[in-house]
Protein backbone atom coordinates (compact mmCIF):
# COMPACT_ATOMS: atom_id res chain seq x y z
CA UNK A 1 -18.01 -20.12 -36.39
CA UNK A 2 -16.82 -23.47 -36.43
CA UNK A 3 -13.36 -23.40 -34.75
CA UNK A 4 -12.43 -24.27 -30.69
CA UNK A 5 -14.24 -22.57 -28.56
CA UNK A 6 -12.29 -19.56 -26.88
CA UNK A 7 -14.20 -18.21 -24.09
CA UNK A 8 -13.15 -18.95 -20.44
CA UNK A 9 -16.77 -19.10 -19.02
CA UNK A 10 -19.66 -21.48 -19.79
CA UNK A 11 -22.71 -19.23 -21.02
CA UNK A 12 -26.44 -19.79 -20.87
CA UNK A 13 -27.80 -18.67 -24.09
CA UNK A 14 -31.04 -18.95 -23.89
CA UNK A 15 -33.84 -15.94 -23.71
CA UNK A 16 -33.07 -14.23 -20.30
CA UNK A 17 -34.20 -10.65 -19.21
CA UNK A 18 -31.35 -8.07 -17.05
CA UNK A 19 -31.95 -4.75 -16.28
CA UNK A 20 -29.53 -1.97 -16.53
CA UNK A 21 -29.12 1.98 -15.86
CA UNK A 22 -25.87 4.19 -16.81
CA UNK A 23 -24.12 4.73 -14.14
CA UNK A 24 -23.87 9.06 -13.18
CA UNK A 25 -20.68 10.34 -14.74
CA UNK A 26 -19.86 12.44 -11.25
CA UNK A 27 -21.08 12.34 -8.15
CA UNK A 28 -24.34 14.32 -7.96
CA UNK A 29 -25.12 13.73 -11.60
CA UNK A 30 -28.66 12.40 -11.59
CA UNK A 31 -29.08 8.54 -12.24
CA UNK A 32 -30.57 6.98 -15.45
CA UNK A 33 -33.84 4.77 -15.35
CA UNK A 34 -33.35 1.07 -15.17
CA UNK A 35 -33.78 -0.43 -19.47
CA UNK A 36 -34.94 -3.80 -19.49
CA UNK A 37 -33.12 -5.65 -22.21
CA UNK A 38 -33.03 -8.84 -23.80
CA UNK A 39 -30.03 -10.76 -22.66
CA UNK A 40 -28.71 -13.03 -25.78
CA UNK A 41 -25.71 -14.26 -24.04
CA UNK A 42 -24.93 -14.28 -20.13
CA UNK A 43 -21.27 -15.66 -18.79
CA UNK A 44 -19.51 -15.24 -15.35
CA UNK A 45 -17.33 -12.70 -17.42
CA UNK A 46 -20.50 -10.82 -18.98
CA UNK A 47 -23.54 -10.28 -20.91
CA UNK A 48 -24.76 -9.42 -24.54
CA UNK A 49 -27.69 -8.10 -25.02
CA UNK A 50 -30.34 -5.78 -27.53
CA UNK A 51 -31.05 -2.25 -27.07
CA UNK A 52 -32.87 0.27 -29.04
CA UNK A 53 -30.62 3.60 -27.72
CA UNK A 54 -27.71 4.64 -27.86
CA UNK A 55 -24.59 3.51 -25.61
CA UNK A 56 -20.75 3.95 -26.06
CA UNK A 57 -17.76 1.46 -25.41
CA UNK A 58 -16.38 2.38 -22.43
CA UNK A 59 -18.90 3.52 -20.34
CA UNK A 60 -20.19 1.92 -17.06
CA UNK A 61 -23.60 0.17 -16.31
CA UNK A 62 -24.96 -0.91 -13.22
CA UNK A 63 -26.46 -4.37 -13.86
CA UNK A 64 -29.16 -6.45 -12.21
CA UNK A 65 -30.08 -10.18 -13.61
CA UNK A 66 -33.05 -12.07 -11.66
CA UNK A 67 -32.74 -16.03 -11.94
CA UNK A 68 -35.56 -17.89 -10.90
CA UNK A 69 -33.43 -20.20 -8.33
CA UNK A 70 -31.86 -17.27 -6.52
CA UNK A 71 -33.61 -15.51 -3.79
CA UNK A 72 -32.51 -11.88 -4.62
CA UNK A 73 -31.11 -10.76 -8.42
CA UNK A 74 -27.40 -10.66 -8.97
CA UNK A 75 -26.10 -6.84 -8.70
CA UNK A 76 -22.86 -5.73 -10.18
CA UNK A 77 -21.12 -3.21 -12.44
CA UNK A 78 -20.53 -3.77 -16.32
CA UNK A 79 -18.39 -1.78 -18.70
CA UNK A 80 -19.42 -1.63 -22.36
CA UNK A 81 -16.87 -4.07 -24.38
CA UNK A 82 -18.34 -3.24 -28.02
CA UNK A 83 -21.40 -2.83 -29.86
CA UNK A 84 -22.52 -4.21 -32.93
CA UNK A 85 -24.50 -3.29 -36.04
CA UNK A 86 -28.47 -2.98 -36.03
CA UNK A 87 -30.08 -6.27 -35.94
CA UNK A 88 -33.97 -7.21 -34.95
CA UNK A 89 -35.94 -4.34 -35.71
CA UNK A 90 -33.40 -1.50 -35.30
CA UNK A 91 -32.05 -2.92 -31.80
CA UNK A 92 -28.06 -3.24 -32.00
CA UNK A 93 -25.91 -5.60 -30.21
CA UNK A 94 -24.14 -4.91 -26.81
CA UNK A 95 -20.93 -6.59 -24.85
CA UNK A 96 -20.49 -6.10 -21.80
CA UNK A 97 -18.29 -7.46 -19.34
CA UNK A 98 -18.31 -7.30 -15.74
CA UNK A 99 -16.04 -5.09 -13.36
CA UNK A 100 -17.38 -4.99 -10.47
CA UNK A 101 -18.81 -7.88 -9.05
CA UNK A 102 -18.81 -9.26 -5.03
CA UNK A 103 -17.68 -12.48 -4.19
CA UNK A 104 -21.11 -13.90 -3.09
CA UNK A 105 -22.62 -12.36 -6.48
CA UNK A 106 -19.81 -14.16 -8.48
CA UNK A 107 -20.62 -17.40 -6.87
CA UNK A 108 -24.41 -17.16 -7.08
CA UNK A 109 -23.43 -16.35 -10.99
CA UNK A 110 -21.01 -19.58 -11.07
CA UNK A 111 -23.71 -21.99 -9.73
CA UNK A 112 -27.08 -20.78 -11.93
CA UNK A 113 -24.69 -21.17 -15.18
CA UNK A 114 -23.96 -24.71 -14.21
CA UNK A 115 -26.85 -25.80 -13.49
CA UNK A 116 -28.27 -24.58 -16.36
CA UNK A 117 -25.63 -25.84 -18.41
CA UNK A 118 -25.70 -29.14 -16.68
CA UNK A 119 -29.74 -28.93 -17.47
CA UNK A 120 -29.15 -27.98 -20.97
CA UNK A 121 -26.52 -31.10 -21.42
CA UNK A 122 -23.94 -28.51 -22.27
């Protein structure tokens, strides 16, 4: 793609891990295990990642993304935006965008994306 950019966020799109569980459908539904995935884009507005099993658009993920500069990982909700044909051995594509995310979590977000950007020289 070679047109203006669209997105409102600055990304970092470099090789970053997350981990994620699906979040219980009702309450008392037993919770997933956390999936560590490969993040292939990271925004303040979400993620996009690879995974190997089976998700649908719609559905809600609680998210947790360590950064090297912060003392504790950033913890929020996502909600599946799309998902995209197989790619890298069978994994497929995943958008995700985030819901649910604290003021204090959306700030510590804010400030690792510039600096990496800043770092990066974009």
């Amino acid at each position: 793609y070679s047109g203006p950019e669209r997105r409102k966020f600055k990304r970092i799109k470099d090789p970053l891990m997350c981990g994620f569980r699906i979040r219980a459908h009702k309450a008392g539904d037993p919770k997933s295990a956390y999936h560590e995935v490969d993040v292939r884009d990271l925004g303040a507005g979400g993620l996009y990642f690879y995974f190997d099993e089976s998700l649908h658009v719609g559905e809600l993920i609680d998210i947790e993304v360590s950064f090297a500069a912060a003392k504790k990982p950033l913890e929020c909700v996502g909600q599946i935006l799309r998902i995209e044909g197989i790619e890298r051995g069978g994994l497929t594509l995943v958008a995700a965008s985030f819901i649910e995310i604290n003021n204090e979590e959306r700030k510590l977000l804010d400030e690792v994306i510039e600096k990496f950007c800043n770092e990066q020289g974009y």
